[in-house]
Protein backbone atom coordinates (compact mmCIF):
# COMPACT_ATOMS: atom_id res chain seq x y z
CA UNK A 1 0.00 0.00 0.00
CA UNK A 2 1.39 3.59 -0.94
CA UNK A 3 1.67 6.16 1.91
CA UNK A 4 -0.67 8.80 1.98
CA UNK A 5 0.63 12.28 1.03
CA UNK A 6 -1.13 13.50 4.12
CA UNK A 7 0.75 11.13 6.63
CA UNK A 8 1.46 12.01 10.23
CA UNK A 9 4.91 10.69 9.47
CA UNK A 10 6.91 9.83 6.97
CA UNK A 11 9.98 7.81 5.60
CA UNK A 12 13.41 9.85 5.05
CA UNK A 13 15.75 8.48 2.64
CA UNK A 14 17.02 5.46 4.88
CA UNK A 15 13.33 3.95 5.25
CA UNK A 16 13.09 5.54 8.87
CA UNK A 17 9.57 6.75 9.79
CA UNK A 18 10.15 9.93 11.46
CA UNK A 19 6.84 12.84 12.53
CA UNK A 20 5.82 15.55 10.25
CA UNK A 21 7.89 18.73 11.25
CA UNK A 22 5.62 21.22 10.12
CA UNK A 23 2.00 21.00 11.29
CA UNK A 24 1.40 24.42 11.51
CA UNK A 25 2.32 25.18 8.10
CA UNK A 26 -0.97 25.56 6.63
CA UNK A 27 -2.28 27.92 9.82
CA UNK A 28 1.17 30.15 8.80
CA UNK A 29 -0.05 30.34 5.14
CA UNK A 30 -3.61 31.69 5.50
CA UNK A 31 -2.22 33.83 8.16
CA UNK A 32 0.38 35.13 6.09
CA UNK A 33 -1.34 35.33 3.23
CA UNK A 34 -4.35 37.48 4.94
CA UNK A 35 -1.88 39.67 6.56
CA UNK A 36 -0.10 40.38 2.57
CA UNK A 37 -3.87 40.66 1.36
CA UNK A 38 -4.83 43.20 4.04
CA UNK A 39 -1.63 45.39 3.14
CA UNK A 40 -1.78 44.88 -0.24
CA UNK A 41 -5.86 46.66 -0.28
CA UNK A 42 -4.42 49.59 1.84
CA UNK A 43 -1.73 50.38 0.03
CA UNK A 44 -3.72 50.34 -3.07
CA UNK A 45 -6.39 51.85 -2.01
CA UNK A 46 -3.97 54.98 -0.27
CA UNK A 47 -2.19 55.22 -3.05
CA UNK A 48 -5.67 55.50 -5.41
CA UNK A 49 -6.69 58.33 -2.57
CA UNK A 50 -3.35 60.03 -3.45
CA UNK A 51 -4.20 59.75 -7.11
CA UNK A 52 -7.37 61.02 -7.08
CA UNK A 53 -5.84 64.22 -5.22
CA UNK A 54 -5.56 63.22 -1.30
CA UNK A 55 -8.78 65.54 -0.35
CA UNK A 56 -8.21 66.29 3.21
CA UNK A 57 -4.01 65.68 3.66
CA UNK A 58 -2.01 68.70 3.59
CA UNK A 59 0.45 69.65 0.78
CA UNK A 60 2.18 71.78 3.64
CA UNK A 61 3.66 67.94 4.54
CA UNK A 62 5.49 67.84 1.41
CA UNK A 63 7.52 70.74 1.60
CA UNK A 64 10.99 69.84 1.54
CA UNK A 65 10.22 67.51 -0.65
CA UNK A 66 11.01 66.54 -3.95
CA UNK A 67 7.42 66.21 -4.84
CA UNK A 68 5.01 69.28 -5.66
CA UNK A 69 1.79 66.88 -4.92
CA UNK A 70 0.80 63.63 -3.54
CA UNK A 71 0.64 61.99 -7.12
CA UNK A 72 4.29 60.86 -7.34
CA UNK A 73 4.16 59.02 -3.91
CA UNK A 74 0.98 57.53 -5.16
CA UNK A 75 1.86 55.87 -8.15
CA UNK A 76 5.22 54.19 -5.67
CA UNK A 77 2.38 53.60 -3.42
CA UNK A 78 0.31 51.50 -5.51
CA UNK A 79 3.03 50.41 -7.90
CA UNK A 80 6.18 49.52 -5.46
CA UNK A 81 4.28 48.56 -2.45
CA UNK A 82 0.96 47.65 -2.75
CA UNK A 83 2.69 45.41 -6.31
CA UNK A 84 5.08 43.64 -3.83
CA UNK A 85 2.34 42.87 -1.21
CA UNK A 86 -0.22 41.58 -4.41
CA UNK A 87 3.06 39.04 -5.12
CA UNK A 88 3.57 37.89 -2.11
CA UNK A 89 0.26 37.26 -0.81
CA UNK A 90 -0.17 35.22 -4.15
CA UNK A 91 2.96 33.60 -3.92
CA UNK A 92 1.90 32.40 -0.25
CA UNK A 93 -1.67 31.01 -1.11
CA UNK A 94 -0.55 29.21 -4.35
CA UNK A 95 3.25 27.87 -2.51
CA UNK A 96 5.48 29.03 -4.78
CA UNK A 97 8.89 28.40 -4.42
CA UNK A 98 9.86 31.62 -3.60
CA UNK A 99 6.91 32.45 -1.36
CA UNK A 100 9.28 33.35 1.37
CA UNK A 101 11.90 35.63 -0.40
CA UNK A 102 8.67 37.57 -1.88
CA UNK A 103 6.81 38.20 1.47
CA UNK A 104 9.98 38.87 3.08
CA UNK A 105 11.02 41.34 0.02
CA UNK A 106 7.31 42.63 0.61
CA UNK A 107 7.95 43.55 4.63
CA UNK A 108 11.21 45.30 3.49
CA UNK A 109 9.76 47.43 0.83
CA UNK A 110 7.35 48.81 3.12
CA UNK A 111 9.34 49.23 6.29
CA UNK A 112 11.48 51.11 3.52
CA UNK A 113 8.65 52.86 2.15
CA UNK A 114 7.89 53.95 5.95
CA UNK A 115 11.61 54.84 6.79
CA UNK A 116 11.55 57.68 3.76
CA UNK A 117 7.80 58.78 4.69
CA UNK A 118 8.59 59.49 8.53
CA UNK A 119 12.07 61.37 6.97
CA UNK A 120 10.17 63.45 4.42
CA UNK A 121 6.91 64.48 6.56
CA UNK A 122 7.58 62.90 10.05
CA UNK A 123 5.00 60.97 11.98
CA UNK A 124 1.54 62.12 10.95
CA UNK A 125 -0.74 59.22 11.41
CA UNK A 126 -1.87 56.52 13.41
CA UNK A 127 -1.17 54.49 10.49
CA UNK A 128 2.79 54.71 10.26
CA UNK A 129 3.30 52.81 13.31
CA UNK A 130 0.41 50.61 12.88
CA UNK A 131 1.56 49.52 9.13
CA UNK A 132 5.40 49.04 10.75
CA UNK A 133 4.07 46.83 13.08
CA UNK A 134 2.50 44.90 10.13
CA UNK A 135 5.20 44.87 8.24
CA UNK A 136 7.35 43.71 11.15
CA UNK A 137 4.76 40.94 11.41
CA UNK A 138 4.74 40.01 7.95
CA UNK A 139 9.02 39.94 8.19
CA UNK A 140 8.34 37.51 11.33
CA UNK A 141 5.55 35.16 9.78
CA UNK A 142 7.70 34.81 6.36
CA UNK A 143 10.86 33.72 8.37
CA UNK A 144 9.05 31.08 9.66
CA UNK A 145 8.08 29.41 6.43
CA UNK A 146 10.12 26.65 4.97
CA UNK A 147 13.10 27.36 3.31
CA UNK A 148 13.34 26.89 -0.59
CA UNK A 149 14.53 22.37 -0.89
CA UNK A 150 13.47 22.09 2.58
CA UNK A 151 10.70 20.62 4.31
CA UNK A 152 7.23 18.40 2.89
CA UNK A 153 8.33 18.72 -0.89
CA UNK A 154 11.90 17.28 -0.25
CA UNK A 155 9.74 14.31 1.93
CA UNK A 156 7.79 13.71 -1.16
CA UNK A 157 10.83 13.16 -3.52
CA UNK A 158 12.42 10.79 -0.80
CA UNK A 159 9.47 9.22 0.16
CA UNK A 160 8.21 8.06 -3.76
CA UNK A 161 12.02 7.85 -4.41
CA UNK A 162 12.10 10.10 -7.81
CA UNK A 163 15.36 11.94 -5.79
CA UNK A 164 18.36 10.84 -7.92
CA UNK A 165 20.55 11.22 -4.97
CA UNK A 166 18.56 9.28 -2.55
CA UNK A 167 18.02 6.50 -5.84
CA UNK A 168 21.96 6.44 -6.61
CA UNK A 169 22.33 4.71 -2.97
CA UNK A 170 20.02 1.77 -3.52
């Protein structure tokens, strides 16, 4: 009888039976993945509020600036951010391989994005420290996922043998 794919345990490359590491896995992804969602519809929707003028936030903030209106900051808004946040939180629900590097790359862009706001027009809003706090909780959640060759997909290859290595030492 073939293993199930869903297994409490499973065989490593010497025929040992040995527990699934990573239960929580799943619980991390939605998680993750609603955190990137929830960041990626505010930064798109900010940035569309700075595109469509910013009725209500001072252009006084922007002096010093290099920017003569909010529609600049915007378009990185929507573009750099909320674009990195989209990725990532699609790149978590669907397991790509690179699922981690783009939700980490995603927490970095904004904590960036953050740094150069607070520099430019100091701390304004509620909603500086509340979105660093995000993106310091996106940074965490991504470290925790699997690395890239590590983890259930390696188990798979081992465990229906179609690893070359572990078939060479049979």
């Amino acid at each position: 009888m073939r293993p199930s794919v869903r297994a409490a345990s499973s065989a490593d490359c010497t025929g040992r039976l040995e527990p699934r590491r990573h239960r929580g896995t799943a619980a991390l992804r939605y998680i993750l993945g609603s955190l990137l969602t929830f960041a990626a519809l505010n930064a798109l929707a900010g940035g569309y509020y700075g595109l469509a003028g910013a009725k209500g936030v001072p252009k006084e903030w922007l002096r010093g600036s290099p920017f003569p209106d909010y529609f600049v900051p915007s378009l990185i808004l929507v573009g750099v951010v909320g674009g990195s946040f989209v990725l990532a939180a699609v790149a978590v629900f669907a397991r790509w391989r690179h699922d981690r590097l783009l939700a980490i790359a995603a927490a970095a862009i904004v904590l960036g994005w953050l740094a150069v706001e607070v520099a430019i027009i100091g701390h304004v809003s509620w909603m500086q420290p509340a979105t660093a706090i995000g993106g310091a909780l996106v940074l965490a959640l991504a470290w925790k996922l699997e690395k890239v060759g590590r983890g259930a997909g390696r188990e798979l290859l081992h465990r229906h043998g179609t690893d070359g290595a572990a078939k060479s030492r049979r």
